[in-house]
PDB file of N, CA and C in Angstrom:
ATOM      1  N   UNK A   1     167.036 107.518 131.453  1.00  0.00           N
ATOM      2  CA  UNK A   1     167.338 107.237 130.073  1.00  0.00           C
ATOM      3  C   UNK A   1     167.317 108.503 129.223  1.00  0.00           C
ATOM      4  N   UNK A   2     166.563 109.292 129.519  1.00  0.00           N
ATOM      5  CA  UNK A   2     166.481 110.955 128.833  1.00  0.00           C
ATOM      6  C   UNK A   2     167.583 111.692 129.159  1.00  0.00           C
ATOM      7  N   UNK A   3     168.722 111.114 130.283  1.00  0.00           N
ATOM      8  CA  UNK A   3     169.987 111.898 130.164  1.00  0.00           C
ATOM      9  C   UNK A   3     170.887 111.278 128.987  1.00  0.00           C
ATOM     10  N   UNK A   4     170.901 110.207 129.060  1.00  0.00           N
ATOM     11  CA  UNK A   4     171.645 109.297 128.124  1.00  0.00           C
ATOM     12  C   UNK A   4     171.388 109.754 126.409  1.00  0.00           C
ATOM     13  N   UNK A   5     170.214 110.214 126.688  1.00  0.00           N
ATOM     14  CA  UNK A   5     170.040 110.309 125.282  1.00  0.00           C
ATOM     15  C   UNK A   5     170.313 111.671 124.756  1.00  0.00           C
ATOM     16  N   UNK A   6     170.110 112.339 125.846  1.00  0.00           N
ATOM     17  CA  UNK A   6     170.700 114.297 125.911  1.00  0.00           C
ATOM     18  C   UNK A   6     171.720 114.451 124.980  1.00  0.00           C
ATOM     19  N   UNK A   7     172.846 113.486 126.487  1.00  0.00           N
ATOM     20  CA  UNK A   7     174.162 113.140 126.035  1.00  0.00           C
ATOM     21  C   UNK A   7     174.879 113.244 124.588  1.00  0.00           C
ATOM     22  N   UNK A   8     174.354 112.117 123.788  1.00  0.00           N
ATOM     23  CA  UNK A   8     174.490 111.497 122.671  1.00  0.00           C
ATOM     24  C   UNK A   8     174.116 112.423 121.682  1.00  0.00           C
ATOM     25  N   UNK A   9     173.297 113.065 121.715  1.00  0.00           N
ATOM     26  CA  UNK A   9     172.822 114.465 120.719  1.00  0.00           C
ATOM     27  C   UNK A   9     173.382 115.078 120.688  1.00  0.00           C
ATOM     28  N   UNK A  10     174.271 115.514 120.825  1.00  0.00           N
ATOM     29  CA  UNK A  10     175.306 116.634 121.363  1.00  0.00           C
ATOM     30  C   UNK A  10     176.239 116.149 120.891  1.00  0.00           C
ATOM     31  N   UNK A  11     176.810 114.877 121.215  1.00  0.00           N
ATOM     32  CA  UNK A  11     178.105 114.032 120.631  1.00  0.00           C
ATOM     33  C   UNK A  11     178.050 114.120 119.453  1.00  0.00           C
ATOM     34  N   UNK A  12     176.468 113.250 119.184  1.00  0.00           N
ATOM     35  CA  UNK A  12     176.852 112.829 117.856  1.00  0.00           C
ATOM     36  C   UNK A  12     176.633 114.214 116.528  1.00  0.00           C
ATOM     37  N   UNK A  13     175.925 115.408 116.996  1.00  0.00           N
ATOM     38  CA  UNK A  13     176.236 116.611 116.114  1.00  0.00           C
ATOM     39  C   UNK A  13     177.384 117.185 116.494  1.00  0.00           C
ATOM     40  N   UNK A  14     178.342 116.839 117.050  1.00  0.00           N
ATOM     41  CA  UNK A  14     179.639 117.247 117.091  1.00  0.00           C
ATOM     42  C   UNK A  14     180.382 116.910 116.323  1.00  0.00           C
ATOM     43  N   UNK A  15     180.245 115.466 116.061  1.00  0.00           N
ATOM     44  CA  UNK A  15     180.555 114.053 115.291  1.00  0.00           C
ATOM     45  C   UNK A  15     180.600 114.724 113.464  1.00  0.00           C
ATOM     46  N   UNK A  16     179.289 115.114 113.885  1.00  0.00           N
ATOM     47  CA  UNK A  16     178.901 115.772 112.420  1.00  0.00           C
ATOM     48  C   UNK A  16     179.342 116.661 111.833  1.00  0.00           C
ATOM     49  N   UNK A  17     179.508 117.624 113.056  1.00  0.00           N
ATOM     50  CA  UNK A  17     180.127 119.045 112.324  1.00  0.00           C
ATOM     51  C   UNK A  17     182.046 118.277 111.871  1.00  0.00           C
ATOM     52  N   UNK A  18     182.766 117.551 112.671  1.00  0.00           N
ATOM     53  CA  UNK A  18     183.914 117.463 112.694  1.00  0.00           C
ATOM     54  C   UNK A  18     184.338 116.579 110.704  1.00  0.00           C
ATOM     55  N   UNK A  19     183.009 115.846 110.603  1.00  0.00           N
ATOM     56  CA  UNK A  19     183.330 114.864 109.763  1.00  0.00           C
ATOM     57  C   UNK A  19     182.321 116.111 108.563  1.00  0.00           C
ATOM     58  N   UNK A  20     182.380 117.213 108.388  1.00  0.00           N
ATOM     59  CA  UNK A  20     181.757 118.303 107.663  1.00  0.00           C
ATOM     60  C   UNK A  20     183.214 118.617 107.275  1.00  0.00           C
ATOM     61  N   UNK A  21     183.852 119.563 108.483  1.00  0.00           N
ATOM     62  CA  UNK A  21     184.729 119.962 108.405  1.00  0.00           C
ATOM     63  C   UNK A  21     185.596 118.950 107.468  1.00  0.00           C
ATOM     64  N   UNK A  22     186.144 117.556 107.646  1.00  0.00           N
ATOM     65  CA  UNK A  22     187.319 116.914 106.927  1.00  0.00           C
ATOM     66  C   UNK A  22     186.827 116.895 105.682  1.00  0.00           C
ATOM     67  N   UNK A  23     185.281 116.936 105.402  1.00  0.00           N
ATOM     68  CA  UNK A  23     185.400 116.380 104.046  1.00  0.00           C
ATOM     69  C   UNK A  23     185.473 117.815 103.328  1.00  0.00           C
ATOM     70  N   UNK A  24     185.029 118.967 103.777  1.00  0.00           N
ATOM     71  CA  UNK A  24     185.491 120.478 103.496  1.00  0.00           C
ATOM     72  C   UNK A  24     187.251 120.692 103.082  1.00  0.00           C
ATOM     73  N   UNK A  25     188.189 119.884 104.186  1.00  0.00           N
ATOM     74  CA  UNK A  25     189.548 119.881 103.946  1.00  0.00           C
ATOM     75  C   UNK A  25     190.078 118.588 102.906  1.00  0.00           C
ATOM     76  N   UNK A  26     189.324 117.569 102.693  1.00  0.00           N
ATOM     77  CA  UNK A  26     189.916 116.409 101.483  1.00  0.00           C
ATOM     78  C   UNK A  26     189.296 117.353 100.316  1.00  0.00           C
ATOM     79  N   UNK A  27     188.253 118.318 100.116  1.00  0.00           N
ATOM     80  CA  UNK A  27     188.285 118.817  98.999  1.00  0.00           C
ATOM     81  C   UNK A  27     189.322 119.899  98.668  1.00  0.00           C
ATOM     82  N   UNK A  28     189.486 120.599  99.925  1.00  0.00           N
ATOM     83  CA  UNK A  28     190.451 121.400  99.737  1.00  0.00           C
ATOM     84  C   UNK A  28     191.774 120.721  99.252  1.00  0.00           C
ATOM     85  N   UNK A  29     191.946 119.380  99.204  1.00  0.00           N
ATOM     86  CA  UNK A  29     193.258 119.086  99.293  1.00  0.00           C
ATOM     87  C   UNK A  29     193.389 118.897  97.947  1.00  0.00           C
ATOM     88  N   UNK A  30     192.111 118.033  97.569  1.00  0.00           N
ATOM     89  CA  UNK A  30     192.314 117.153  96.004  1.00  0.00           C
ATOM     90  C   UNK A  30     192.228 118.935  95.101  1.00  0.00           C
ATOM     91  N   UNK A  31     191.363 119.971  95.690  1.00  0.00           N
ATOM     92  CA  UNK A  31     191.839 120.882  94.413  1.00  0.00           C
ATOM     93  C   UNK A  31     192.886 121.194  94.136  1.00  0.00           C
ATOM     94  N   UNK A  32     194.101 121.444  95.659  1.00  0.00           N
ATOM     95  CA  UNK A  32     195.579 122.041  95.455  1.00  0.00           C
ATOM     96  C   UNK A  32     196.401 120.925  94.755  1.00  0.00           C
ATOM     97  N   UNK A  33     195.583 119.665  94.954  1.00  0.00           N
ATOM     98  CA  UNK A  33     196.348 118.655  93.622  1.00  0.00           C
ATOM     99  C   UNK A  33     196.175 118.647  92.512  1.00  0.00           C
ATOM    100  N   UNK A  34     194.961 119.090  91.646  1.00  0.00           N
ATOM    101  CA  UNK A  34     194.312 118.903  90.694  1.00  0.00           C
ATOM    102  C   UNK A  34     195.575 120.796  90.202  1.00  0.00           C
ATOM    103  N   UNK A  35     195.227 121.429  91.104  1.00  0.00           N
ATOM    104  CA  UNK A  35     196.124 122.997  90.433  1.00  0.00           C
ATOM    105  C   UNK A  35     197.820 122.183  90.663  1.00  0.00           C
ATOM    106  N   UNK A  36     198.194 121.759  91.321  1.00  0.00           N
ATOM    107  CA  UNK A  36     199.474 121.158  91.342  1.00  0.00           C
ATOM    108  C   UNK A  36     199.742 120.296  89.657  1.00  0.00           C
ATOM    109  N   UNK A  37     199.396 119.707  89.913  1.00  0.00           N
ATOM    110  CA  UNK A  37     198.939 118.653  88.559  1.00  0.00           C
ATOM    111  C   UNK A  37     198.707 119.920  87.422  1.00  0.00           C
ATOM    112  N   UNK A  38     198.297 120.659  87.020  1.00  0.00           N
ATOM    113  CA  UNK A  38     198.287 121.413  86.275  1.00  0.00           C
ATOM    114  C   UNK A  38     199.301 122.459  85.834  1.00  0.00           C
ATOM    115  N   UNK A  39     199.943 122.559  87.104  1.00  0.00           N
ATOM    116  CA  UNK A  39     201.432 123.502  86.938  1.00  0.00           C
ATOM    117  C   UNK A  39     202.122 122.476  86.452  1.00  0.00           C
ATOM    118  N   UNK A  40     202.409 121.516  87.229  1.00  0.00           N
ATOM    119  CA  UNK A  40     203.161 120.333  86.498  1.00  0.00           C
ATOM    120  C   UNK A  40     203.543 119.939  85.078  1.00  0.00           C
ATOM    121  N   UNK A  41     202.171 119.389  84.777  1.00  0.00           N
ATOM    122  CA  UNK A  41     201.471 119.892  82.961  1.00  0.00           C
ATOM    123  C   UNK A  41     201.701 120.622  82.198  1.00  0.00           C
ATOM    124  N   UNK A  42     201.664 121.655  83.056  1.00  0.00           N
ATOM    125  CA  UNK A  42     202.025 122.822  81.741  1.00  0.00           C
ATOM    126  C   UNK A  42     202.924 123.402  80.893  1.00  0.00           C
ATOM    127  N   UNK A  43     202.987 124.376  80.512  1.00  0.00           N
ATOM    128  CA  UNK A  43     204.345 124.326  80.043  1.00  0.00           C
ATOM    129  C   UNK A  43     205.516 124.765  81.028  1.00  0.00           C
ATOM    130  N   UNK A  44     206.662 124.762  80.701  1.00  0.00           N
ATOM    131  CA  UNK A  44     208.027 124.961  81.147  1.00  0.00           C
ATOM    132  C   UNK A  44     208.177 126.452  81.259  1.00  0.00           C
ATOM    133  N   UNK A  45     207.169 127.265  81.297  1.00  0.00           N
ATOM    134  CA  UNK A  45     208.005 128.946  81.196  1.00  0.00           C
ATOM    135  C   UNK A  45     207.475 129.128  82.799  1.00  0.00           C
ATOM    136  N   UNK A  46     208.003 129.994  83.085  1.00  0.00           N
ATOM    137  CA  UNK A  46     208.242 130.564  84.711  1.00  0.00           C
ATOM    138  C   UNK A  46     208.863 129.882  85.455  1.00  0.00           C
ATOM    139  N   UNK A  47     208.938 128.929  85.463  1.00  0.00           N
ATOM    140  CA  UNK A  47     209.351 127.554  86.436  1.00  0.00           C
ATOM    141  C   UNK A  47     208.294 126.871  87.221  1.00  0.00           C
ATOM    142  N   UNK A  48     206.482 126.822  86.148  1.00  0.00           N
ATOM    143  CA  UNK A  48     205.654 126.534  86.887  1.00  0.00           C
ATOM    144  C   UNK A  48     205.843 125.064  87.327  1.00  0.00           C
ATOM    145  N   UNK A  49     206.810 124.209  86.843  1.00  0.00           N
ATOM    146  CA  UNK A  49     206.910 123.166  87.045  1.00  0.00           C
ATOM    147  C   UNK A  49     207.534 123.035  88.649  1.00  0.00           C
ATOM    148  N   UNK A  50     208.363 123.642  89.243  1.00  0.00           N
ATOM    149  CA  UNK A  50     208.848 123.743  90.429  1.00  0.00           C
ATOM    150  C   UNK A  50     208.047 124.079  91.244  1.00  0.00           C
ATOM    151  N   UNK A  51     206.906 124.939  90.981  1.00  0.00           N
ATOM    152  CA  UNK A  51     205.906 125.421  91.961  1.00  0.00           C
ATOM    153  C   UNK A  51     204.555 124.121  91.613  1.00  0.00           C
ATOM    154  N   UNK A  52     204.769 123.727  90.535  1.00  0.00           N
ATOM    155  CA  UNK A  52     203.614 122.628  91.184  1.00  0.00           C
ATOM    156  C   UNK A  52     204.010 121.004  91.558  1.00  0.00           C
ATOM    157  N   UNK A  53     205.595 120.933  91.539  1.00  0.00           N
ATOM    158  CA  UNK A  53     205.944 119.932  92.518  1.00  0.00           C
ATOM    159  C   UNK A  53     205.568 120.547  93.981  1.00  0.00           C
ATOM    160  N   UNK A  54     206.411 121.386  94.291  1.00  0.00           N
ATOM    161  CA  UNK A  54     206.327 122.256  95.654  1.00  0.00           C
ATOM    162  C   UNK A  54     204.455 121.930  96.052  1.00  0.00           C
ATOM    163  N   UNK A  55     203.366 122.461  95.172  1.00  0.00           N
ATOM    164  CA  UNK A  55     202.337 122.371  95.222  1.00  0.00           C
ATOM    165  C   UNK A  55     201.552 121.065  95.939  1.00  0.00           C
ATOM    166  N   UNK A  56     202.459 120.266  95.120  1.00  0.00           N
ATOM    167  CA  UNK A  56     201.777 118.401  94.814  1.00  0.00           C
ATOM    168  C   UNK A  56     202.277 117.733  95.967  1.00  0.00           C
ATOM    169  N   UNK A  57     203.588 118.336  96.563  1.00  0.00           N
ATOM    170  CA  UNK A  57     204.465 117.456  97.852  1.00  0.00           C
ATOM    171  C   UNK A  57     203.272 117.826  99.150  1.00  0.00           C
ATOM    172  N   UNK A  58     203.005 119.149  98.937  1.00  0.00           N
ATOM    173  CA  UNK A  58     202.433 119.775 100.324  1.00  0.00           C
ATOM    174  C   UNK A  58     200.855 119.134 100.061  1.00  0.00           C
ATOM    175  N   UNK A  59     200.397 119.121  98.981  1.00  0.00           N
ATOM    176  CA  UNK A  59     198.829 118.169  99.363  1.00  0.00           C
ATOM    177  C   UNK A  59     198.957 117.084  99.307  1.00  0.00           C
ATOM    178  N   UNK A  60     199.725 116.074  99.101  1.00  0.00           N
ATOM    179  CA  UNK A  60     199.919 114.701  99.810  1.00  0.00           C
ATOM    180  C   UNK A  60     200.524 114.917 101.342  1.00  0.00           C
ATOM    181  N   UNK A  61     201.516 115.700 101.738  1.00  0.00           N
ATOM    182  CA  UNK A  61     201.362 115.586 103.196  1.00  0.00           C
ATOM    183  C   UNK A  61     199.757 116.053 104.150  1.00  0.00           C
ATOM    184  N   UNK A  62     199.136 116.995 102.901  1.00  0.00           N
ATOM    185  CA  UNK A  62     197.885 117.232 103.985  1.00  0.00           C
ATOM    186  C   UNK A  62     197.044 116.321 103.612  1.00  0.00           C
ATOM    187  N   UNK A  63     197.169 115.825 102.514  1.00  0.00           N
ATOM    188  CA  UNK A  63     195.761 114.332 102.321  1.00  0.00           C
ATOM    189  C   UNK A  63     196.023 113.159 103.218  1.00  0.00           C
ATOM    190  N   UNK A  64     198.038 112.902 103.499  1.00  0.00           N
ATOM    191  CA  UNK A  64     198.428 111.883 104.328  1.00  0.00           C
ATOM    192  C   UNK A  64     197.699 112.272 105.711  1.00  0.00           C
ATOM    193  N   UNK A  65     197.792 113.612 106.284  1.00  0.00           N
ATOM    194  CA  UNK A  65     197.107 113.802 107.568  1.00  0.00           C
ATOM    195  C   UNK A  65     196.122 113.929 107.873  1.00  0.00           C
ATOM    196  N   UNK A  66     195.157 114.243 106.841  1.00  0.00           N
ATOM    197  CA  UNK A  66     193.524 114.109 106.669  1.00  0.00           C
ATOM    198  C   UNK A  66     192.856 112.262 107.065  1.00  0.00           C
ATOM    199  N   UNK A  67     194.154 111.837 106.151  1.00  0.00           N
ATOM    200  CA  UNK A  67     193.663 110.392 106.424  1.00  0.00           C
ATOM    201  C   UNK A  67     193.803 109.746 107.473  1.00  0.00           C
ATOM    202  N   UNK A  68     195.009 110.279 108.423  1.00  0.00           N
ATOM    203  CA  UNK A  68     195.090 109.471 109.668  1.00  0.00           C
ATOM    204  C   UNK A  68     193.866 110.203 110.726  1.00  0.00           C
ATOM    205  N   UNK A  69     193.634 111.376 110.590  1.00  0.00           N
ATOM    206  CA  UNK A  69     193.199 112.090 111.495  1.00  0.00           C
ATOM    207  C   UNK A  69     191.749 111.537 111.652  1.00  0.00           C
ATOM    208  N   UNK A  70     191.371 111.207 110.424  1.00  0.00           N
ATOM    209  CA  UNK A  70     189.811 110.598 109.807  1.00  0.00           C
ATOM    210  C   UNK A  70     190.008 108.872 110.789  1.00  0.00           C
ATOM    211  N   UNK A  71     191.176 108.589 110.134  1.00  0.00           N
ATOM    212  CA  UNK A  71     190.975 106.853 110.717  1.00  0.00           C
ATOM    213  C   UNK A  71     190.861 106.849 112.324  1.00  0.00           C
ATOM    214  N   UNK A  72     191.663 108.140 112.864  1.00  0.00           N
ATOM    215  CA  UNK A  72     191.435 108.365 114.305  1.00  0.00           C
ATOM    216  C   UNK A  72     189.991 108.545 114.989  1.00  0.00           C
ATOM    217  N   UNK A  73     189.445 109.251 114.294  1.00  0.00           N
ATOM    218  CA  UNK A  73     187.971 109.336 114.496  1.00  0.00           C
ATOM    219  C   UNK A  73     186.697 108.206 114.715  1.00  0.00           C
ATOM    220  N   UNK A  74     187.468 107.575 113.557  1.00  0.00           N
ATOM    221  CA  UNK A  74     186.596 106.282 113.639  1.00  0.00           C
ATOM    222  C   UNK A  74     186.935 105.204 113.935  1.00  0.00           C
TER     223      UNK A  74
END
Protein backbone atom coordinates (compact mmCIF):
# COMPACT_ATOMS: atom_id res chain seq x y z
CA UNK A 1 0.00 0.00 0.00
CA UNK A 2 3.12 2.46 0.54
CA UNK A 3 3.76 2.02 -3.25
CA UNK A 4 0.33 3.08 -4.12
CA UNK A 5 0.56 5.89 -2.18
CA UNK A 6 4.29 6.92 -3.49
CA UNK A 7 2.59 6.77 -6.72
CA UNK A 8 -0.17 9.26 -6.19
CA UNK A 9 2.17 11.99 -4.62
CA UNK A 10 3.89 12.52 -7.46
CA UNK A 11 0.70 12.53 -9.69
CA UNK A 12 -1.14 14.46 -7.79
CA UNK A 13 1.81 17.43 -7.40
CA UNK A 14 2.07 17.18 -10.98
CA UNK A 15 -1.67 17.72 -11.09
CA UNK A 16 -0.80 20.81 -9.19
CA UNK A 17 1.91 22.30 -10.83
CA UNK A 18 -0.15 21.80 -14.36
CA UNK A 19 -3.46 23.42 -12.89
CA UNK A 20 -0.75 26.47 -11.45
CA UNK A 21 0.44 26.78 -14.71
CA UNK A 22 -3.39 27.27 -16.53
CA UNK A 23 -4.52 29.48 -14.06
CA UNK A 24 -0.99 31.57 -14.62
CA UNK A 25 -2.18 31.41 -18.56
CA UNK A 26 -6.31 32.37 -17.98
CA UNK A 27 -4.67 35.38 -16.28
CA UNK A 28 -2.48 35.95 -18.88
CA UNK A 29 -5.31 35.80 -21.21
CA UNK A 30 -8.06 37.96 -19.41
CA UNK A 31 -5.12 40.79 -19.18
CA UNK A 32 -4.44 40.72 -23.17
CA UNK A 33 -8.34 41.20 -23.11
CA UNK A 34 -8.75 43.73 -20.62
CA UNK A 35 -5.46 45.76 -22.91
CA UNK A 36 -7.49 44.61 -26.08
CA UNK A 37 -10.66 46.14 -24.70
CA UNK A 38 -8.82 49.21 -24.03
CA UNK A 39 -7.30 49.78 -27.50
CA UNK A 40 -10.70 49.17 -28.66
CA UNK A 41 -12.03 52.04 -26.30
CA UNK A 42 -9.90 54.35 -27.03
CA UNK A 43 -9.59 56.75 -29.18
CA UNK A 44 -9.35 56.42 -33.06
CA UNK A 45 -5.69 57.90 -33.60
CA UNK A 46 -3.00 55.33 -34.70
CA UNK A 47 -5.36 52.73 -35.68
CA UNK A 48 -5.39 51.49 -32.02
CA UNK A 49 -8.66 50.20 -32.80
CA UNK A 50 -7.31 47.55 -35.39
CA UNK A 51 -4.65 46.44 -33.05
CA UNK A 52 -7.02 45.81 -30.28
CA UNK A 53 -9.47 43.83 -32.42
CA UNK A 54 -6.31 41.90 -33.69
CA UNK A 55 -5.56 41.86 -29.75
CA UNK A 56 -9.22 40.65 -28.58
CA UNK A 57 -9.54 37.82 -31.62
CA UNK A 58 -6.13 36.21 -30.42
CA UNK A 59 -7.23 36.04 -26.51
CA UNK A 60 -10.45 34.43 -27.17
CA UNK A 61 -8.72 31.84 -29.32
CA UNK A 62 -6.25 31.34 -26.31
CA UNK A 63 -9.06 31.50 -23.54
CA UNK A 64 -11.11 29.04 -26.16
CA UNK A 65 -7.94 26.65 -25.74
CA UNK A 66 -7.27 27.17 -22.13
CA UNK A 67 -10.78 25.98 -21.70
CA UNK A 68 -10.75 22.83 -23.55
CA UNK A 69 -7.33 21.94 -22.42
CA UNK A 70 -8.62 22.51 -18.60
CA UNK A 71 -11.95 20.38 -19.38
CA UNK A 72 -9.38 17.72 -20.70
CA UNK A 73 -7.74 17.51 -17.50
CA UNK A 74 -10.56 16.96 -15.58
Amino acid sequence: MKKEKNNTAPKKAEQEHIEDILLELFVFSASLGFIGRLLIDAERAYDSVLIGKIVDHYTGLISDGLTRLQGELH
